[in-house]
Structures are given as C-alpha cells and as structure tokens.
N, C-alpha and C. Protein backbone atom coordinates (compact mmCIF):
# COMPACT_ATOMS: atom_id res chain seq x y z
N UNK A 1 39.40 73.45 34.23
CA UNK A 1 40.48 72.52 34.05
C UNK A 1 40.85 72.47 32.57
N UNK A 2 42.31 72.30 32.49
CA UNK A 2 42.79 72.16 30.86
C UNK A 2 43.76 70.93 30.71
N UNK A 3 43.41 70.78 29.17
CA UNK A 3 44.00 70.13 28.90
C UNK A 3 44.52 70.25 27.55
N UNK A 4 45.91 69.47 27.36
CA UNK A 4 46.30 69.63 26.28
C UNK A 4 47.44 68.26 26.03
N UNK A 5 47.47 67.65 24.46
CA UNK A 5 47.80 66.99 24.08
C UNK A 5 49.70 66.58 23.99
N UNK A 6 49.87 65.73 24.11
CA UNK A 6 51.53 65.70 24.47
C UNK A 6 52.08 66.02 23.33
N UNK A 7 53.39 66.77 22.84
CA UNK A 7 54.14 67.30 21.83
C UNK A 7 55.92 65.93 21.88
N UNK A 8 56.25 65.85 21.06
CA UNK A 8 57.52 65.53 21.46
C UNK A 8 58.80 65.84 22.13
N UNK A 9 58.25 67.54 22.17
CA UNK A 9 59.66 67.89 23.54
C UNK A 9 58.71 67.64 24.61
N UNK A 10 57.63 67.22 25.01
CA UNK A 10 57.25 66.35 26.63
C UNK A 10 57.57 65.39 26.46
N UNK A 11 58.49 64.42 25.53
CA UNK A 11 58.85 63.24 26.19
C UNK A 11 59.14 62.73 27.56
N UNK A 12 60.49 63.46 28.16
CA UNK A 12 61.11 63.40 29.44
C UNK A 12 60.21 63.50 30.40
N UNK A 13 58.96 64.57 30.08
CA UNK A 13 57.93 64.81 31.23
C UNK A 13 57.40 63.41 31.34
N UNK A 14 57.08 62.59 29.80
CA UNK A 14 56.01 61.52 30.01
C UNK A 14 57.18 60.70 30.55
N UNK A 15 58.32 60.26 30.46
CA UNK A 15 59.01 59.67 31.24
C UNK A 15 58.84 59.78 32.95
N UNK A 16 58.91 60.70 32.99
CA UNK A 16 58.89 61.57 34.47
C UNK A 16 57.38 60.57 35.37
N UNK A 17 56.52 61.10 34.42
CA UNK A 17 55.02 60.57 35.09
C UNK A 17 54.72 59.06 34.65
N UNK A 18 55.49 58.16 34.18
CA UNK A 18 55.30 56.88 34.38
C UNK A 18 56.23 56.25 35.30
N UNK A 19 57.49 57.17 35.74
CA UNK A 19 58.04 56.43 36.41
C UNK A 19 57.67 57.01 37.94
N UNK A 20 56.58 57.94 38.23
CA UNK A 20 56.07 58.26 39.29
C UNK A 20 54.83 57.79 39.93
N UNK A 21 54.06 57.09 38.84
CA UNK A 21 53.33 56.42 38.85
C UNK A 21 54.10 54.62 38.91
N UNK A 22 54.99 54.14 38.25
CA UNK A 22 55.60 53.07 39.02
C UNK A 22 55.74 52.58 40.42
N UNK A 23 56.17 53.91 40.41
CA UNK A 23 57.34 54.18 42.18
C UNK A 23 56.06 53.89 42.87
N UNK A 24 54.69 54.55 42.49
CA UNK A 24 53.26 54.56 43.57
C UNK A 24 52.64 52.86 43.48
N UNK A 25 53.63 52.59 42.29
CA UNK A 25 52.74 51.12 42.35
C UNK A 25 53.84 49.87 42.99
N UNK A 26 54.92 50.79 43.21
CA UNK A 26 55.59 49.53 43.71
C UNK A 26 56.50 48.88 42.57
N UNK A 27 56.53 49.64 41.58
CA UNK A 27 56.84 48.74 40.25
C UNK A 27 58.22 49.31 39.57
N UNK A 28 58.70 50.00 40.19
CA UNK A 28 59.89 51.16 39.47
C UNK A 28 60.71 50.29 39.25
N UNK A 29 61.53 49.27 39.64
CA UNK A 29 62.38 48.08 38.97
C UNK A 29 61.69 47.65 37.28
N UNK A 30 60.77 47.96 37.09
CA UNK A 30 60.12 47.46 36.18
C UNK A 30 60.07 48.37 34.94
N UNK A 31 60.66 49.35 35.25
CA UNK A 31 60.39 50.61 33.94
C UNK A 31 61.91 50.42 33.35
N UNK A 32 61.71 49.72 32.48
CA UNK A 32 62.83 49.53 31.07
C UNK A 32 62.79 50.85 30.41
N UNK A 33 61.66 51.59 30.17
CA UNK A 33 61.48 52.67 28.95
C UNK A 33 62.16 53.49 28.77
N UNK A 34 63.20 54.27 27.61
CA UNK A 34 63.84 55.59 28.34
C UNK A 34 62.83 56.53 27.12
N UNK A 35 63.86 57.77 26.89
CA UNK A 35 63.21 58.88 26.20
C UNK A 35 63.11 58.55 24.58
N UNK A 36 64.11 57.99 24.37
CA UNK A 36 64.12 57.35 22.87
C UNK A 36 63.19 56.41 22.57
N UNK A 37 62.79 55.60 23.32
CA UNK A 37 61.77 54.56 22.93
C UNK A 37 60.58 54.82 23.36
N UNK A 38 60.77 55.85 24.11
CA UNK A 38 58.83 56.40 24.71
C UNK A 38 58.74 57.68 22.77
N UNK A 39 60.00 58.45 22.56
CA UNK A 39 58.96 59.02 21.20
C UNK A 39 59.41 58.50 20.13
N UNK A 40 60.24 57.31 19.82
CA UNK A 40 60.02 56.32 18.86
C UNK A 40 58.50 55.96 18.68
N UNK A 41 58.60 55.54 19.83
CA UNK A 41 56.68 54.46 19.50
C UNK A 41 55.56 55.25 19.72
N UNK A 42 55.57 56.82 20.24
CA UNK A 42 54.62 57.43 20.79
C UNK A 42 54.39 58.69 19.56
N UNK A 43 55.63 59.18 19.05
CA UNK A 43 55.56 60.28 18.07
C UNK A 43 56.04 59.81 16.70
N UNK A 44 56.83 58.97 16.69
CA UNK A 44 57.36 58.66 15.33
C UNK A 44 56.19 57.71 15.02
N UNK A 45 56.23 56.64 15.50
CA UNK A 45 55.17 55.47 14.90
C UNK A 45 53.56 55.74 15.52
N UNK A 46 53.32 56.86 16.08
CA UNK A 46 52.29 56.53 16.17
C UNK A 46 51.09 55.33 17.05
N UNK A 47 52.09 55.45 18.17
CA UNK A 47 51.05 53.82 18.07
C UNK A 47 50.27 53.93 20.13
N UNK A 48 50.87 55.02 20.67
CA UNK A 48 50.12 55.70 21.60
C UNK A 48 50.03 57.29 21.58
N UNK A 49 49.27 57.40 23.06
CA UNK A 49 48.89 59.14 22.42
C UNK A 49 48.66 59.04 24.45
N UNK A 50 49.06 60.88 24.33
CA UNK A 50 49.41 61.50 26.12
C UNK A 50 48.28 62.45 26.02
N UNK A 51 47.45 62.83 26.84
CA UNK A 51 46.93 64.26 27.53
C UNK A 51 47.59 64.21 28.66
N UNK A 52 47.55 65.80 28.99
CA UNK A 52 48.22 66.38 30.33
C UNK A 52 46.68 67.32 30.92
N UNK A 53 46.73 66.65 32.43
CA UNK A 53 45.84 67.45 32.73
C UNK A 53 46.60 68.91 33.57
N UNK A 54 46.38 70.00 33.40
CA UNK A 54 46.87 71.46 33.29
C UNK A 54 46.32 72.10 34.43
N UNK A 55 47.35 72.78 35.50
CA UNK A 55 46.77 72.96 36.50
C UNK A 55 47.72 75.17 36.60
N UNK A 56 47.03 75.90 35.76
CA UNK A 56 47.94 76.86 35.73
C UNK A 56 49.02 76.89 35.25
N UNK A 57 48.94 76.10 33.75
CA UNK A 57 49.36 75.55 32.74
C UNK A 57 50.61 74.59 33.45
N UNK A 58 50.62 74.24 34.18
CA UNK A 58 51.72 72.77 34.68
C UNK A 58 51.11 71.67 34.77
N UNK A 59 51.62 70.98 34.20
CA UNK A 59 51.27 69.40 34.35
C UNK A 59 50.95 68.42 35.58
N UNK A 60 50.09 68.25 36.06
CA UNK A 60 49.97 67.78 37.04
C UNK A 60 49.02 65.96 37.31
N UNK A 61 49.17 66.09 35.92
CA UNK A 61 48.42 64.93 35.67
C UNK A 61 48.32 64.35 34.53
N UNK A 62 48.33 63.00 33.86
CA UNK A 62 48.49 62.65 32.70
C UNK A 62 47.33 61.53 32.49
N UNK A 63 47.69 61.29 31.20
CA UNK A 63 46.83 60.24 30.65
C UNK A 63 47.19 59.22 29.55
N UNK A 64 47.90 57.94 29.68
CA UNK A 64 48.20 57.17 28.26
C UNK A 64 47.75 56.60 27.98
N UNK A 65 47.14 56.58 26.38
CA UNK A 65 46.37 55.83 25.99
C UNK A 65 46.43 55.19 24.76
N UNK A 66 45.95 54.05 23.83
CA UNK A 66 46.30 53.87 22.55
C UNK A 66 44.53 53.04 22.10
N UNK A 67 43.83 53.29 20.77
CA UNK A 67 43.30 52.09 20.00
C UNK A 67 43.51 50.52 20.59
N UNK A 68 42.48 49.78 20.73
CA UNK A 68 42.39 48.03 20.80
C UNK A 68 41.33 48.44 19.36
N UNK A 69 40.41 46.97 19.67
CA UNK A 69 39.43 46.46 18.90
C UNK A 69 38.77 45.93 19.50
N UNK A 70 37.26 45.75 19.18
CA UNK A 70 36.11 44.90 19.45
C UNK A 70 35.55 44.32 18.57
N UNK A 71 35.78 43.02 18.17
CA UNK A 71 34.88 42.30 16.95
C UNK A 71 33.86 42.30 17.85
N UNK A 72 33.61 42.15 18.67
CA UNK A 72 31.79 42.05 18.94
C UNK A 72 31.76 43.30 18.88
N UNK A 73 31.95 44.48 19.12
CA UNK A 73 31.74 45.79 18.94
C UNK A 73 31.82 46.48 17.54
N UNK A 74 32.58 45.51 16.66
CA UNK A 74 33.31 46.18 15.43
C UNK A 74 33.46 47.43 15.07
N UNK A 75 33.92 47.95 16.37
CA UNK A 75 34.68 49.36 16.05
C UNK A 75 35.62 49.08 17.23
N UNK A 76 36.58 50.09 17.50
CA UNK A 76 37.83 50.58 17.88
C UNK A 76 37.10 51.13 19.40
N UNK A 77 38.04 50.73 19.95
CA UNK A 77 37.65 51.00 21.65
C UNK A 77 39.53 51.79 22.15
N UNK A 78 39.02 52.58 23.46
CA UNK A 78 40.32 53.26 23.42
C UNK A 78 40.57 52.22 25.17
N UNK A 79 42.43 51.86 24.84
CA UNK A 79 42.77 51.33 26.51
C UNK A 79 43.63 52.75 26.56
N UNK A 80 43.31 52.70 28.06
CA UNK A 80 43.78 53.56 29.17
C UNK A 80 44.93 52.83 30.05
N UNK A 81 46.08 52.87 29.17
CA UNK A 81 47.24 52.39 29.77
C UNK A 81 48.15 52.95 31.15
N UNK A 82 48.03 54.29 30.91
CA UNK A 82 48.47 54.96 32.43
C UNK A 82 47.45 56.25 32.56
N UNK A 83 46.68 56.46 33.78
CA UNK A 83 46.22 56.90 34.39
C UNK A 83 47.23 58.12 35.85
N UNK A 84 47.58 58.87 36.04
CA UNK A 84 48.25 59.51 36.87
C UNK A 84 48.15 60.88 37.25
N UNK A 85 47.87 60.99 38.37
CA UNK A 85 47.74 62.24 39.19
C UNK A 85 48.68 62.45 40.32
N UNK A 86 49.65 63.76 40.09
CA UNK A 86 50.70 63.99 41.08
C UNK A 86 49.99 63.62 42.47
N UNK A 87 50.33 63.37 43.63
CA UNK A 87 50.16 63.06 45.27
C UNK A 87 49.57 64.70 45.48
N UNK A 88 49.97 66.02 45.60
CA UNK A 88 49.79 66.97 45.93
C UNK A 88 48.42 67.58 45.12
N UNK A 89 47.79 67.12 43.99
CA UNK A 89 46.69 67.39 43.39
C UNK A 89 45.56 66.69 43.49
N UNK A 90 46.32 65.16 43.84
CA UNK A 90 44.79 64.40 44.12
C UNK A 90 43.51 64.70 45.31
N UNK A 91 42.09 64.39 44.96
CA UNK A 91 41.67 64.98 45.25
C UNK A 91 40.32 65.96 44.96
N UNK A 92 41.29 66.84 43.93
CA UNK A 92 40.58 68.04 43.66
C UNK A 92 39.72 67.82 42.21
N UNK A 93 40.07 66.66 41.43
CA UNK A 93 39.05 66.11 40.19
C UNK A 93 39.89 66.48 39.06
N UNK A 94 40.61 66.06 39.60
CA UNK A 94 42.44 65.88 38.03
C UNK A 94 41.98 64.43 37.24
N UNK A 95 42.04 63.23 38.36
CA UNK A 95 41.58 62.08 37.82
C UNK A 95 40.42 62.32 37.08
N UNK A 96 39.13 62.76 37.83
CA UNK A 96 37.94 62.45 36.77
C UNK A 96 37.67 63.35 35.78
N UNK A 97 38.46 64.45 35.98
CA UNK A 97 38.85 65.12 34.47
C UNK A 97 39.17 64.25 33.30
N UNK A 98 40.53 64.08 33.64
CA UNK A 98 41.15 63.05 32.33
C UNK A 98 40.44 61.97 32.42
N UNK A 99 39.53 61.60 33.39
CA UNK A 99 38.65 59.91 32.29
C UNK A 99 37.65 61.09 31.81
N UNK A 100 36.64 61.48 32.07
CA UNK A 100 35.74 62.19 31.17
C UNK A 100 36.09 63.17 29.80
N UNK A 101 37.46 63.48 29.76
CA UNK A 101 38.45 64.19 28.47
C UNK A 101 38.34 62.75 27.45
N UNK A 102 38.94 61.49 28.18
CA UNK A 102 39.07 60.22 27.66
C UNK A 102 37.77 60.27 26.99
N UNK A 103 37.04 59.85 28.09
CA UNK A 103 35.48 59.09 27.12
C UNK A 103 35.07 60.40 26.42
N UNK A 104 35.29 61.58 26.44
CA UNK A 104 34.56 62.28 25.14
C UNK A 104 35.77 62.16 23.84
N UNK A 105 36.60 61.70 24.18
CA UNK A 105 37.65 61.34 22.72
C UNK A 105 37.08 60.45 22.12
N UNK A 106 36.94 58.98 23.18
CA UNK A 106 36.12 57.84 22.96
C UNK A 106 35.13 58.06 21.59
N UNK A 107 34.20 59.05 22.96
CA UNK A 107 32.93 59.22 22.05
C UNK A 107 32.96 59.98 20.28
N UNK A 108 33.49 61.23 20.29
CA UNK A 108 34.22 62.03 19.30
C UNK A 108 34.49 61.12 18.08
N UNK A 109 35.16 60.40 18.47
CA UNK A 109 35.78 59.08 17.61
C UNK A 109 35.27 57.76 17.11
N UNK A 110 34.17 57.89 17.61
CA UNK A 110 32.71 56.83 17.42
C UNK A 110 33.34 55.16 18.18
N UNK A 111 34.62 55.70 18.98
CA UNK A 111 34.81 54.19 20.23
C UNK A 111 33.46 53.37 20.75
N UNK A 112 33.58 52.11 21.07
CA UNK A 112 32.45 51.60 21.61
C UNK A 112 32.63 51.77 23.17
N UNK A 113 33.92 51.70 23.31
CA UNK A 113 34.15 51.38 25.21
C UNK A 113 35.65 52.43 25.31
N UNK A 114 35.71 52.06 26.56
CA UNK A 114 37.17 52.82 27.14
C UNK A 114 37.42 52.04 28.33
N UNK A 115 38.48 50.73 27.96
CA UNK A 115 38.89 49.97 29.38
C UNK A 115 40.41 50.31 29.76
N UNK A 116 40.57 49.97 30.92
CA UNK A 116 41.81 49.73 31.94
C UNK A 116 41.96 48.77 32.77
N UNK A 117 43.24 48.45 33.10
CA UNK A 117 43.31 47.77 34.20
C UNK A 117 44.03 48.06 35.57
N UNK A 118 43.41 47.89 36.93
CA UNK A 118 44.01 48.46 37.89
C UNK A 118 44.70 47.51 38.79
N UNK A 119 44.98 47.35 39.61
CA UNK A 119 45.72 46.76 40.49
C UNK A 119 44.94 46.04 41.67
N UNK A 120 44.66 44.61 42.03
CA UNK A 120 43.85 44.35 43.23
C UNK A 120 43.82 45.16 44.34
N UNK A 121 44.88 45.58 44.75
CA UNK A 121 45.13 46.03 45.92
C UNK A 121 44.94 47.48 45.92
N UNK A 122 45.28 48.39 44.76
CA UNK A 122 44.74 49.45 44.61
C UNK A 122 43.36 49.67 45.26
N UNK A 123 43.11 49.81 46.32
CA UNK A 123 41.56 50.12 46.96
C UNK A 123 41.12 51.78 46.37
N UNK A 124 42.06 52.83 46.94
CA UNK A 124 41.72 54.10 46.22
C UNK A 124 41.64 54.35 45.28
N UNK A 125 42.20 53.38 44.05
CA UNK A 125 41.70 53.66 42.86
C UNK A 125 40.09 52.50 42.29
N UNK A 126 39.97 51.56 42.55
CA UNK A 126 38.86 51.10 42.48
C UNK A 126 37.96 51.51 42.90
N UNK A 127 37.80 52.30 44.25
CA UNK A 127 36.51 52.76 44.50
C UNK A 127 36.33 54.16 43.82
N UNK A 128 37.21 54.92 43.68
CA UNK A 128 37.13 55.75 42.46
C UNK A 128 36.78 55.47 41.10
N UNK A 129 36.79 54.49 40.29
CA UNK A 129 36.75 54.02 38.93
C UNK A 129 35.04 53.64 39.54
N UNK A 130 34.80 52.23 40.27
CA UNK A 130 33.42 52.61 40.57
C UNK A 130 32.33 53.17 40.82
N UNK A 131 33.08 54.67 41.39
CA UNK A 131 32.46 55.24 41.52
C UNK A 131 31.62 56.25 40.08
N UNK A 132 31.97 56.22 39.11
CA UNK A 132 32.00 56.87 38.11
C UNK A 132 31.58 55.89 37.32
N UNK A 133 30.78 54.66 37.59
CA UNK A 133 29.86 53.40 37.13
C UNK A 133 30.96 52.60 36.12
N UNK A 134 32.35 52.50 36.51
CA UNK A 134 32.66 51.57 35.58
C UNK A 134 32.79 50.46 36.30
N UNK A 135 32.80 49.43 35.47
CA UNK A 135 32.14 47.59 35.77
C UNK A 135 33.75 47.18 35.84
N UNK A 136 33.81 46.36 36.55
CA UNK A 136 35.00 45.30 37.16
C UNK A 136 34.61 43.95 35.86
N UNK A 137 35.78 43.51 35.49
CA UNK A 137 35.35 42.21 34.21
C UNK A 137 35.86 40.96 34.72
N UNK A 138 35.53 40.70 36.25
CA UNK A 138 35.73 39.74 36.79
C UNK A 138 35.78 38.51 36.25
N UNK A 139 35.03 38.44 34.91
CA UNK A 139 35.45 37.06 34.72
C UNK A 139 36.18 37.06 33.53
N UNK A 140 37.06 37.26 33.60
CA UNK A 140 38.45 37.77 32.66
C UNK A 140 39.62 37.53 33.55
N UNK A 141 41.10 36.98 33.26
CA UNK A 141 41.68 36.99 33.75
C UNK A 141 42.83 37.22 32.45
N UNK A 142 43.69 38.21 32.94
CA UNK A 142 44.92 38.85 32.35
C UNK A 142 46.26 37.52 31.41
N UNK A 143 46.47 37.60 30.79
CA UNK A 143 47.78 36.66 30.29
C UNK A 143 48.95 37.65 29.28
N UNK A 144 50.09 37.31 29.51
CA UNK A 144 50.62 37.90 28.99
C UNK A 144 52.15 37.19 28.85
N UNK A 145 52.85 37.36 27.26
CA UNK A 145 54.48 36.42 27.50
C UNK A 145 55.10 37.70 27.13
N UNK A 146 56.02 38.01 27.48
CA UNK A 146 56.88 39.11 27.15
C UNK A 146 58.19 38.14 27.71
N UNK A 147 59.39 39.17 26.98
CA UNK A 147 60.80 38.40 27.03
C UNK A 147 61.18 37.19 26.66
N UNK A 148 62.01 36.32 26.98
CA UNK A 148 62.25 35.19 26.37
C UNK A 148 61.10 34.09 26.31
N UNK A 149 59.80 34.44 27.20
CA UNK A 149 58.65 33.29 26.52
C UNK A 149 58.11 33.98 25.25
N UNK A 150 58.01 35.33 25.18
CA UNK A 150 57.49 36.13 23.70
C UNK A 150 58.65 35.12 23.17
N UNK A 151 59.94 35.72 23.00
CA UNK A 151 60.85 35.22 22.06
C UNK A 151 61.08 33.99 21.63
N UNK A 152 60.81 33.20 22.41
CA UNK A 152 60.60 31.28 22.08
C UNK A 152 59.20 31.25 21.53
N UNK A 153 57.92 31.53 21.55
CA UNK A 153 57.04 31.21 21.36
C UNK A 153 57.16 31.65 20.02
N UNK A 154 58.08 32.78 19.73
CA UNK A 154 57.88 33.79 18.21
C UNK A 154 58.67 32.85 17.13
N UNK A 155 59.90 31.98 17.59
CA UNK A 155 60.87 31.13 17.12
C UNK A 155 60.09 29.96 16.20
C-alpha cells in the first residue's frame, strides 16, 4: 500500500473526498468549503495537511489532519479530522493503513496521542476504531459556536 502526501493541484480531489464522505454521513447540506478556501488554509497557511491512500497510484482513500495540544501532555498531538475510504475499496485495509501512516507521523514527530471524532450511530466505524484498541472518551462531551453565536460571542 502507498501513500503519498497532498500537493495543491489535489485540491478539487480533496474537495471531491470530503464531500463523499459528507454525502456517507448524511451531512452534504453542510459542506460550505469550495477549492479556494480548502488551499487557502491547507497550502497557503498551513494550518492542515492530506495523505492519499494509493491504490495503483489512484486515490482511493484519504486522510485530514492538523496539530491540537496537550498541556497535560505538553507536546502536540495530531486530530484526525476526515478519515475516508471510497465504498468500492473498503474492506481490503485502506482505513487501517492511513490510521497506522497517521500514528507513525504521530510518532516520527514526537505527538503524544492521535484523536478523532466519530459519529454515534456510525456502528461500522466504531467497531473498527475499537478494534485497533482505540478508547471511546465518554466522559467528554463535544461544544462548539460557529456562525452568528461565534460572531456575537467575538463582539
């Protein structure tokens, strides 16, 4: 299996595989992003990063990811923002490719952890992620203001 790192003419592709991964989550009303603002923030600024997992050099699988932090860890931990494997490849170990590509970047990079978050209802992907010993942070619960509560709260 190969892999290789996203360039800025794959923008459209990484467009392509988040909004295919939407559509699987039910969420495609929800993708604001176009091509300009995925390599604004991804190639110009720097502030996420793509692997493609390579199936006879075609893309058949991706990976987005960017830097958090851990003050109890005090080092840099990597989130795993999109996770995605075409429908016709899953299966065959595309997914646990790109998390084990992930955690040896992780590691490479002296990361303490490598988290994500999945979907309750997602059953095929949780018992997959468990299966590969990662821990559920059940006692954590998600918050987030975006749009006009970001924008009032920022006021």
């Amino acid at each position: 299996m190969e892999f290789r790192y996203a360039e800025r003419k794959d923008t459209a592709l990484i467009l392509q595989f988040i909004k295919e991964l939407a559509d699987y989550e039910k969420m495609l009303d929800e993708v604001v992003a176009d091509e300009q603002t995925l390599e604004e923030w991804i190639f110009d600024k720097q502030k996420a990063e793509v692997i493609f997992a390579l199936d006879n050099n075609h893309e058949v699988g991706f990976a987005l990811f960017f830097h958090n932090f851990s003050t109890f860890l005090g080092r840099a931990g990597i989130y795993l923002e999109d996770l995605y494997v075409k429908p016709e490849y899953r299966g065959k170990g595309y997914g646990k490719a790109l998390l084990k590509k992930l955690a040896a970047i992780a590691v490479e990079r002296g990361c303490g952890r490598v988290e994500w978050w999945c979907l309750d209802w997602n059953r095929p992907s949780i018992d997959f992620y468990l299966s590969l010993g990662a821990e559920p942070m059940s006692d954590w619960t998600v918050y987030r203001l975006s749009g006009d509560t970001l924008q009032k709260l920022a006021e």
